[in-house]
PDB file of N, CA and C in Angstrom:
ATOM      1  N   UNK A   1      35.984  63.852  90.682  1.00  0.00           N
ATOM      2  CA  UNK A   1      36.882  64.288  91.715  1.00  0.00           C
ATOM      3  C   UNK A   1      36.316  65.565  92.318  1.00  0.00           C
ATOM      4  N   UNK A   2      35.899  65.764  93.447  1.00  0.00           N
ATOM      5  CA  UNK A   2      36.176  66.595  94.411  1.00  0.00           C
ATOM      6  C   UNK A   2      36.807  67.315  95.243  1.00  0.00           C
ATOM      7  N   UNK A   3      37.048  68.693  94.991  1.00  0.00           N
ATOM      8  CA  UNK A   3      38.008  69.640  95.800  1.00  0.00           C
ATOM      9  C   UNK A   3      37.299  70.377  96.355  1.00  0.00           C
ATOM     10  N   UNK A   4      37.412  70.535  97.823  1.00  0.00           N
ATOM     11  CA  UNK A   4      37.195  71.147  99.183  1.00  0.00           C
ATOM     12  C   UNK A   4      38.261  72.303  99.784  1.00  0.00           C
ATOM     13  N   UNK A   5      37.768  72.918 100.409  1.00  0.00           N
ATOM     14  CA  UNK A   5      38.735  74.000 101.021  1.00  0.00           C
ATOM     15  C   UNK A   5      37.937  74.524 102.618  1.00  0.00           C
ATOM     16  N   UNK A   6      38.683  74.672 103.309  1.00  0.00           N
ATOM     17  CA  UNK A   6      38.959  74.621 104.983  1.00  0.00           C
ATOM     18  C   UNK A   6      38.118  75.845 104.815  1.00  0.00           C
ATOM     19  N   UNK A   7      38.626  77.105 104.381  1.00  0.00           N
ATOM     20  CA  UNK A   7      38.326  78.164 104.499  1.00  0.00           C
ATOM     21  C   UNK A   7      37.440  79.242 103.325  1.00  0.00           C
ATOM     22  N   UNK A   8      36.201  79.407 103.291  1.00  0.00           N
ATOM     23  CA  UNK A   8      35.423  80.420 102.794  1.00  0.00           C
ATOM     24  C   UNK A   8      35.811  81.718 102.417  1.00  0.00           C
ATOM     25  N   UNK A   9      36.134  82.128 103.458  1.00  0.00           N
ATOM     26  CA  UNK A   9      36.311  83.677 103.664  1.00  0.00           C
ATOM     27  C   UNK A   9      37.590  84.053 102.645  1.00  0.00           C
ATOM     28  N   UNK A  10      37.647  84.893 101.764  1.00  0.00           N
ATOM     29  CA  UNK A  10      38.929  85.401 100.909  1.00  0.00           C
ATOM     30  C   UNK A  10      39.901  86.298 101.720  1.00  0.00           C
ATOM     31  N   UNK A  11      41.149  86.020 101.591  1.00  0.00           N
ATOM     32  CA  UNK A  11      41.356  86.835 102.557  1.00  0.00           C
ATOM     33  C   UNK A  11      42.027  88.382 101.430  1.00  0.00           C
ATOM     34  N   UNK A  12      42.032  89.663 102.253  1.00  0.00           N
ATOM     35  CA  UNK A  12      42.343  90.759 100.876  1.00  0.00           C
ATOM     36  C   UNK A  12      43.775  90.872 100.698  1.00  0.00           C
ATOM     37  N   UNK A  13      44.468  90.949 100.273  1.00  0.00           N
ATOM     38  CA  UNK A  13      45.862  91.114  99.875  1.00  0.00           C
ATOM     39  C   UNK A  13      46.043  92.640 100.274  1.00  0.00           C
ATOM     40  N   UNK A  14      46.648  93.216 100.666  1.00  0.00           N
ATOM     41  CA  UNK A  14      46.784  94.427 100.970  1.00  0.00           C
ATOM     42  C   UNK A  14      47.550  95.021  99.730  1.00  0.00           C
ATOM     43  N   UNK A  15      47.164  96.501  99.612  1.00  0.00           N
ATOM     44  CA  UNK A  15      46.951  97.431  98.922  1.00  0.00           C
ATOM     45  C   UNK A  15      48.588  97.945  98.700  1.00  0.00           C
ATOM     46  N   UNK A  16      49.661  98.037  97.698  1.00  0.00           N
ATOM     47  CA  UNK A  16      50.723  98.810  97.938  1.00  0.00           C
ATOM     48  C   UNK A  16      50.680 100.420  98.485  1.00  0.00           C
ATOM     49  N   UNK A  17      51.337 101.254  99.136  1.00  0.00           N
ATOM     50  CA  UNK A  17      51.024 102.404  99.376  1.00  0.00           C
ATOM     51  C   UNK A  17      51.863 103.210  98.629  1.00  0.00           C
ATOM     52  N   UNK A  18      51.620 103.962  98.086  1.00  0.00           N
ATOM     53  CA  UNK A  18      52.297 104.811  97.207  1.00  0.00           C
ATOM     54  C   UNK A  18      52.726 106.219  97.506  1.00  0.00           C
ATOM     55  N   UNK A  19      53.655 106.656  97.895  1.00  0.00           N
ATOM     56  CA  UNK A  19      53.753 108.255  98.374  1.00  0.00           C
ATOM     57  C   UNK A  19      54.368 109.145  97.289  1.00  0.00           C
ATOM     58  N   UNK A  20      54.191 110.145  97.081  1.00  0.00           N
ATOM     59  CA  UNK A  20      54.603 111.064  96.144  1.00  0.00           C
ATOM     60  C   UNK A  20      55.445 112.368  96.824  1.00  0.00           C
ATOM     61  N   UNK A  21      56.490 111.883  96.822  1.00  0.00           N
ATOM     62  CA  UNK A  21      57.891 112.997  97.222  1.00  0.00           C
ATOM     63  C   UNK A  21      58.503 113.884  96.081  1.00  0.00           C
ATOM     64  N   UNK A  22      58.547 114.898  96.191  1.00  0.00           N
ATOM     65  CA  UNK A  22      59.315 116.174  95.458  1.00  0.00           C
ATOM     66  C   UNK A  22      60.339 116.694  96.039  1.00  0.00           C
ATOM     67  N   UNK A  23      61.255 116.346  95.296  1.00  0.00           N
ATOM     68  CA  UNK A  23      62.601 116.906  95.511  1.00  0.00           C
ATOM     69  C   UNK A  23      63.551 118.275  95.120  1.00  0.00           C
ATOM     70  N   UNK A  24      64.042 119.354  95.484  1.00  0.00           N
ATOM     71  CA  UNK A  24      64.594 120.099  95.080  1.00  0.00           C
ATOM     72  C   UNK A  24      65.858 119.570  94.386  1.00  0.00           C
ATOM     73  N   UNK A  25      65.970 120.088  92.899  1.00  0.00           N
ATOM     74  CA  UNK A  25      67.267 119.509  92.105  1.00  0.00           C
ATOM     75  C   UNK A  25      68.375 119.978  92.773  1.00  0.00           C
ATOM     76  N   UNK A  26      69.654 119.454  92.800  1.00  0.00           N
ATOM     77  CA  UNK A  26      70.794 119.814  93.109  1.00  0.00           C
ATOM     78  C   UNK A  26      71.460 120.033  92.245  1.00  0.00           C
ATOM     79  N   UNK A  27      71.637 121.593  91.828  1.00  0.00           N
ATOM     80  CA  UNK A  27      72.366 122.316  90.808  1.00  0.00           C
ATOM     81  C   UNK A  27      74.107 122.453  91.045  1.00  0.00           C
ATOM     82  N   UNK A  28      74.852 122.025  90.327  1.00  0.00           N
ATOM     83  CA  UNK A  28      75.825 122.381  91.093  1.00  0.00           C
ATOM     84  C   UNK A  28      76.800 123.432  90.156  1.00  0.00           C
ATOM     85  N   UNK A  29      77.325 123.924  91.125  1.00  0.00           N
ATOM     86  CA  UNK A  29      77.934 125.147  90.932  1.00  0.00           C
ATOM     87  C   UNK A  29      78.690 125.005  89.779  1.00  0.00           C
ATOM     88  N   UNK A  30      79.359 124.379  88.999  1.00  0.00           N
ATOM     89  CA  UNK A  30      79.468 124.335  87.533  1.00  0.00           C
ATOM     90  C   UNK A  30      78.664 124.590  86.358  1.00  0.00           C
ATOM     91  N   UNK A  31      77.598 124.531  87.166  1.00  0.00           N
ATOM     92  CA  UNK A  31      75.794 124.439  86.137  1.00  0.00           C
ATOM     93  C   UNK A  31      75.927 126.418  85.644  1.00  0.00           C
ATOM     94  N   UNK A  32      76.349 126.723  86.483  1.00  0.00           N
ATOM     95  CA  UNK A  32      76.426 128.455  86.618  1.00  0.00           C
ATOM     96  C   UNK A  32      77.813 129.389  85.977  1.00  0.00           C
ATOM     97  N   UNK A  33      78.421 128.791  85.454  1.00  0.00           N
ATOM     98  CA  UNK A  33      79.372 128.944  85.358  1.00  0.00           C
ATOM     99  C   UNK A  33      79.282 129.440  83.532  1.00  0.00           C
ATOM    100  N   UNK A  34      79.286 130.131  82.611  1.00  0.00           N
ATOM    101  CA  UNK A  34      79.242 130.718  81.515  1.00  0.00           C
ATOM    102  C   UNK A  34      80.368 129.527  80.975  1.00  0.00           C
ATOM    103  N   UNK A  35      80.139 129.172  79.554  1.00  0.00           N
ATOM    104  CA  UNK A  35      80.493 128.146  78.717  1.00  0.00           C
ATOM    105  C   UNK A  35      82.115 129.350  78.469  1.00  0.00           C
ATOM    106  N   UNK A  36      83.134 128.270  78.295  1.00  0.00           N
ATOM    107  CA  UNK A  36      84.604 128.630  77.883  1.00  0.00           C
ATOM    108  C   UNK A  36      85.031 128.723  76.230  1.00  0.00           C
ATOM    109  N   UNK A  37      85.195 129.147  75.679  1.00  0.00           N
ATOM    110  CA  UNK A  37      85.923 129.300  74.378  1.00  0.00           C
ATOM    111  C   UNK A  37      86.745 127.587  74.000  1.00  0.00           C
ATOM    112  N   UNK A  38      87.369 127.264  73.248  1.00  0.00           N
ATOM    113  CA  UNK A  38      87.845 125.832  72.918  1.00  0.00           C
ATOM    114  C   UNK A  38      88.953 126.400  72.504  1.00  0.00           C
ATOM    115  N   UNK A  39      89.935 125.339  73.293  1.00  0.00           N
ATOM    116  CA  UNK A  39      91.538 125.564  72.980  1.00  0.00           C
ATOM    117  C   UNK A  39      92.066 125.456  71.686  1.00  0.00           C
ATOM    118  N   UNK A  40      92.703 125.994  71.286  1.00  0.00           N
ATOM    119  CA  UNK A  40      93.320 126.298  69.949  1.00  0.00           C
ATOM    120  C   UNK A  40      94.896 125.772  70.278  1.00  0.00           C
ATOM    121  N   UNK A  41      95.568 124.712  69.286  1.00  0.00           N
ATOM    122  CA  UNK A  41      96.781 124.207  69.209  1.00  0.00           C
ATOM    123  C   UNK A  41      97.461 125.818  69.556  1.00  0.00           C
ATOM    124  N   UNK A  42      98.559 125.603  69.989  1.00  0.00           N
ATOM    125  CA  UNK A  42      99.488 126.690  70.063  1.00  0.00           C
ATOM    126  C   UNK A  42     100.974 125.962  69.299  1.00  0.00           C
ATOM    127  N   UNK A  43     100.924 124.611  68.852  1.00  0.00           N
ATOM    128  CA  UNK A  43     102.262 124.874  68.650  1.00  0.00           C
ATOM    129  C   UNK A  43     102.221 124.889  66.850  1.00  0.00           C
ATOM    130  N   UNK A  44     101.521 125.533  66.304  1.00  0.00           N
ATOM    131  CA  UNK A  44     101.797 126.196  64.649  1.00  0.00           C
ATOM    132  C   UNK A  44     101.138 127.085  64.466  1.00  0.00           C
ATOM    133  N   UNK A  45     101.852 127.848  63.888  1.00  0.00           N
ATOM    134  CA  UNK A  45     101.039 129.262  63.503  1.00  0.00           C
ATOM    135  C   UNK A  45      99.664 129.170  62.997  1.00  0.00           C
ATOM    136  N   UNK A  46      98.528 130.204  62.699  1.00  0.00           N
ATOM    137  CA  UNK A  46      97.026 129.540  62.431  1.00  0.00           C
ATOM    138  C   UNK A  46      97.315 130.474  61.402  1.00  0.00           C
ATOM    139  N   UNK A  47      96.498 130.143  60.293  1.00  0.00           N
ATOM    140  CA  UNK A  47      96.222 130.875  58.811  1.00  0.00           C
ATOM    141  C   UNK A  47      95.342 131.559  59.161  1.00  0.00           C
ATOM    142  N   UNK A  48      95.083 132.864  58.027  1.00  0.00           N
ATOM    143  CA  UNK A  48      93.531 133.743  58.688  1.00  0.00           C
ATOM    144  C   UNK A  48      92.331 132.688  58.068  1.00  0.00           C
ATOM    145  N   UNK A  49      92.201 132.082  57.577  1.00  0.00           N
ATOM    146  CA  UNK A  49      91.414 131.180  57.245  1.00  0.00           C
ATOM    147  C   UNK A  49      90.655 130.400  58.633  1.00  0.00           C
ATOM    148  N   UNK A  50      92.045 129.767  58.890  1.00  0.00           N
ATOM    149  CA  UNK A  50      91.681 128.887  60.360  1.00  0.00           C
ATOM    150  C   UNK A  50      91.033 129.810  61.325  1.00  0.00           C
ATOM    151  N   UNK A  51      91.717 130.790  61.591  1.00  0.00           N
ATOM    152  CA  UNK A  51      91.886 131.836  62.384  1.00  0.00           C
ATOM    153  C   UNK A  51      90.500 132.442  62.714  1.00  0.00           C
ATOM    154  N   UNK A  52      89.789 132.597  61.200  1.00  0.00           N
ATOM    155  CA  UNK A  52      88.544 133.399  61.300  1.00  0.00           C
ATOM    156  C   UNK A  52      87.585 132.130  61.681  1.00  0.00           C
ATOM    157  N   UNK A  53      88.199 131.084  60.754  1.00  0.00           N
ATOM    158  CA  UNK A  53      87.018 129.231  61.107  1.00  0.00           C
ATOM    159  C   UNK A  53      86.654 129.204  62.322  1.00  0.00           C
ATOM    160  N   UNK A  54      87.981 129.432  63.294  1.00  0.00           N
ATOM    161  CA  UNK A  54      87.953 128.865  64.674  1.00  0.00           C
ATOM    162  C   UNK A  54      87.225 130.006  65.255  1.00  0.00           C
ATOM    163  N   UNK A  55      87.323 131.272  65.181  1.00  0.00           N
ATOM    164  CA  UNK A  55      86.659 132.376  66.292  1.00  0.00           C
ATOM    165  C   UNK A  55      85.153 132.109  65.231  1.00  0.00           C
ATOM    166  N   UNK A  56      84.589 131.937  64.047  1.00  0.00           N
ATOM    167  CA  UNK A  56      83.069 131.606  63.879  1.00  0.00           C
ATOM    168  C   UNK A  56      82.679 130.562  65.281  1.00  0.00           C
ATOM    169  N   UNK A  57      83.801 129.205  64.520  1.00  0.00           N
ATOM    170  CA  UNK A  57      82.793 127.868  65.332  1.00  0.00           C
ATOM    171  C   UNK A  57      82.613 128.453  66.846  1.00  0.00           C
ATOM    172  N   UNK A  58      83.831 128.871  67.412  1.00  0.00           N
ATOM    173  CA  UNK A  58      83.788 129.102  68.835  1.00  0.00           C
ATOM    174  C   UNK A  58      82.602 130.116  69.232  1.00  0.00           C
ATOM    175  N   UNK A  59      82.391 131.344  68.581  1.00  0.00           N
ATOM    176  CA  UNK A  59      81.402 131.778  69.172  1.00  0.00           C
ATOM    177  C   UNK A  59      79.738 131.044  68.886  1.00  0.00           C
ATOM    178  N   UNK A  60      80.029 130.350  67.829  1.00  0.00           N
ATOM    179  CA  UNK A  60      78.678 129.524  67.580  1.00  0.00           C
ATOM    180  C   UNK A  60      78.291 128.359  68.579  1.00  0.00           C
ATOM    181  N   UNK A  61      79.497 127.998  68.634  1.00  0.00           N
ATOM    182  CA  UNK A  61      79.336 127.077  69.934  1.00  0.00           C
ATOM    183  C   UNK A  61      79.145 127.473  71.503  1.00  0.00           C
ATOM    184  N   UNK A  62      79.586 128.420  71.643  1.00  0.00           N
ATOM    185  CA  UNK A  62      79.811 128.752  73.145  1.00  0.00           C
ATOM    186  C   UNK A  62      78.184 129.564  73.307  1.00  0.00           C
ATOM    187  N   UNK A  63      77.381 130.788  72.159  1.00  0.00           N
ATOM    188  CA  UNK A  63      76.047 130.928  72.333  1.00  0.00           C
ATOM    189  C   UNK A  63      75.160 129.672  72.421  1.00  0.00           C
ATOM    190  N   UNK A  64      75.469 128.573  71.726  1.00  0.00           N
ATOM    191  CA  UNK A  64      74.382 127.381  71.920  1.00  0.00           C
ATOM    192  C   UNK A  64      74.331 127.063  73.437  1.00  0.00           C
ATOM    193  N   UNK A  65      75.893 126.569  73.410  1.00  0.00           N
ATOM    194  CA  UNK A  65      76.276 126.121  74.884  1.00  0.00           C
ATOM    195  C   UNK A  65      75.261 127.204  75.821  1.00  0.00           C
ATOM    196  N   UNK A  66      75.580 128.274  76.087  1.00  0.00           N
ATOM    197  CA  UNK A  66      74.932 129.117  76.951  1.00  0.00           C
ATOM    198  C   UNK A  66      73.863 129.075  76.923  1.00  0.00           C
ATOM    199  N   UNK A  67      73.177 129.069  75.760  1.00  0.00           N
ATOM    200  CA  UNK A  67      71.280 128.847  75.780  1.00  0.00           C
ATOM    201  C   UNK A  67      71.292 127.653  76.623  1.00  0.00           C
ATOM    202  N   UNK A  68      71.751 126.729  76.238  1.00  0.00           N
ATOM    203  CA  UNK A  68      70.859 124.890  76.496  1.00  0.00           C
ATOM    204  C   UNK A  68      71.565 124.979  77.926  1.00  0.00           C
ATOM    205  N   UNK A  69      72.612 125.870  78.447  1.00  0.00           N
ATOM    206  CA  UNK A  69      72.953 125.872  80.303  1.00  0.00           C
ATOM    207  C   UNK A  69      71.798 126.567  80.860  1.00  0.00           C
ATOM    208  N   UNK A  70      71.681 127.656  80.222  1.00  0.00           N
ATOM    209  CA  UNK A  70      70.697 128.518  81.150  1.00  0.00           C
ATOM    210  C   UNK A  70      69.135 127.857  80.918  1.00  0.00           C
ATOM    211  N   UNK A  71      69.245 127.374  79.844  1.00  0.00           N
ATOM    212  CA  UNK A  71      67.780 126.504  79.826  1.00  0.00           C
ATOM    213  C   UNK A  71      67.441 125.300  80.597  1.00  0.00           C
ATOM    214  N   UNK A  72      68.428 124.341  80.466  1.00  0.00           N
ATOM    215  CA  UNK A  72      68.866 123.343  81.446  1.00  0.00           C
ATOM    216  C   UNK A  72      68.773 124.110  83.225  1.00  0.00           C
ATOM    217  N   UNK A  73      69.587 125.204  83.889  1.00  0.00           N
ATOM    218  CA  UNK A  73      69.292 125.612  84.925  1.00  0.00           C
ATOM    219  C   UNK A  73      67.969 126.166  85.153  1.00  0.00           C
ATOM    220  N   UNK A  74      67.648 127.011  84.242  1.00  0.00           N
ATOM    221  CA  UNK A  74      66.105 127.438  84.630  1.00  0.00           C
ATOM    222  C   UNK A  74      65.246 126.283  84.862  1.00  0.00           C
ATOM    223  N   UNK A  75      64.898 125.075  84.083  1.00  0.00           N
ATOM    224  CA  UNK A  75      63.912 124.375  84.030  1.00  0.00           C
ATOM    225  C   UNK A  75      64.112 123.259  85.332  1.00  0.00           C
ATOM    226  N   UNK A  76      65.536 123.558  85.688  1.00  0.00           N
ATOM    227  CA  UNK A  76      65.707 122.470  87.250  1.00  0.00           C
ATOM    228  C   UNK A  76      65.326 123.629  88.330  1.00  0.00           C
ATOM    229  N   UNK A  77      65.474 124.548  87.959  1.00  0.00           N
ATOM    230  CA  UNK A  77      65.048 125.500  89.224  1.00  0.00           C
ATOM    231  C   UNK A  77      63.507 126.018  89.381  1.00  0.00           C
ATOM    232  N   UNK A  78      62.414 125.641  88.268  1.00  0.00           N
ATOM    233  CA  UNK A  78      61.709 125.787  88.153  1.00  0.00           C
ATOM    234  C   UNK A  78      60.312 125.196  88.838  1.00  0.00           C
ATOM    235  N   UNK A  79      59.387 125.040  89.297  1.00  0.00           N
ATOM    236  CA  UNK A  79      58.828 123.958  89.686  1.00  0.00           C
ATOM    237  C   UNK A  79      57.962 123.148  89.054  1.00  0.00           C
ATOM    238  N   UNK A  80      58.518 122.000  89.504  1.00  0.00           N
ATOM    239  CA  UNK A  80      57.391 121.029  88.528  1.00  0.00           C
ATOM    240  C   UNK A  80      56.459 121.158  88.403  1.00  0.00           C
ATOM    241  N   UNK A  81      55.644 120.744  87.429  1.00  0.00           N
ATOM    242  CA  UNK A  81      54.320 121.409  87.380  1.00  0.00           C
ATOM    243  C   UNK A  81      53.627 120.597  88.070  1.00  0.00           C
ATOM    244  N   UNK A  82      52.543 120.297  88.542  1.00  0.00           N
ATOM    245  CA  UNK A  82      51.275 119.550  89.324  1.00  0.00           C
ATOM    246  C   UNK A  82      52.111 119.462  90.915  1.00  0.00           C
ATOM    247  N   UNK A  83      53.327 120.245  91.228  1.00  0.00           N
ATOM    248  CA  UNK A  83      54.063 119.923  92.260  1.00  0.00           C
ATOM    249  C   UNK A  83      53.202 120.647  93.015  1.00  0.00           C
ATOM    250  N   UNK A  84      53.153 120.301  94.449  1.00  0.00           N
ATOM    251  CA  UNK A  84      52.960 121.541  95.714  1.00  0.00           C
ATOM    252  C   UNK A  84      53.996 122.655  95.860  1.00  0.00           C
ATOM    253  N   UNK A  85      53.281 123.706  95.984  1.00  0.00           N
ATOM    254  CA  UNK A  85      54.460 124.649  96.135  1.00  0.00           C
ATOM    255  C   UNK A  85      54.853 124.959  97.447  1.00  0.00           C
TER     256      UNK A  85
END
């Protein structure tokens, strides 16, 4: 069996084009905003136990919080690296 074809010539498939866009992040104004303390029940009295528990966790939490915001904002405000400036 023999197979023939009309046409020789290959034709080229064209090339996808690829563009490389950089975007400024959109921070939004909550991003800036210093981390809040955590609500504490108000309707029973707190033991000094609780009392001292809750003002540890809270300030342990609210310094993390603040690092990983301001780290999180710095590194979106920052420029990408290999970016054009």
């Amino acid at each position: 069996m023999t197979a023939s074809s009309c046409s020789s010539v290959e034709s080229e498939t064209p090339k996808p084009q690829i563009k490389t866009v950089y975007l400024d992040p959109v921070i939004p104004p909550a991003a800036e905003i210093e981390c809040q303390l955590t609500t504490v029940p108000r309707d029973q009295a707190l033991t000094d136990k609780q009392t001292q528990d809750l003002w540890n966790k809270d300030r342990t939490e609210i310094k993390v919080c603040n690092v990983r915001r301001r780290l999180a904002v710095s590194a979106a405000k920052a420029p990408a690296s290999g970016s054009p400036e």
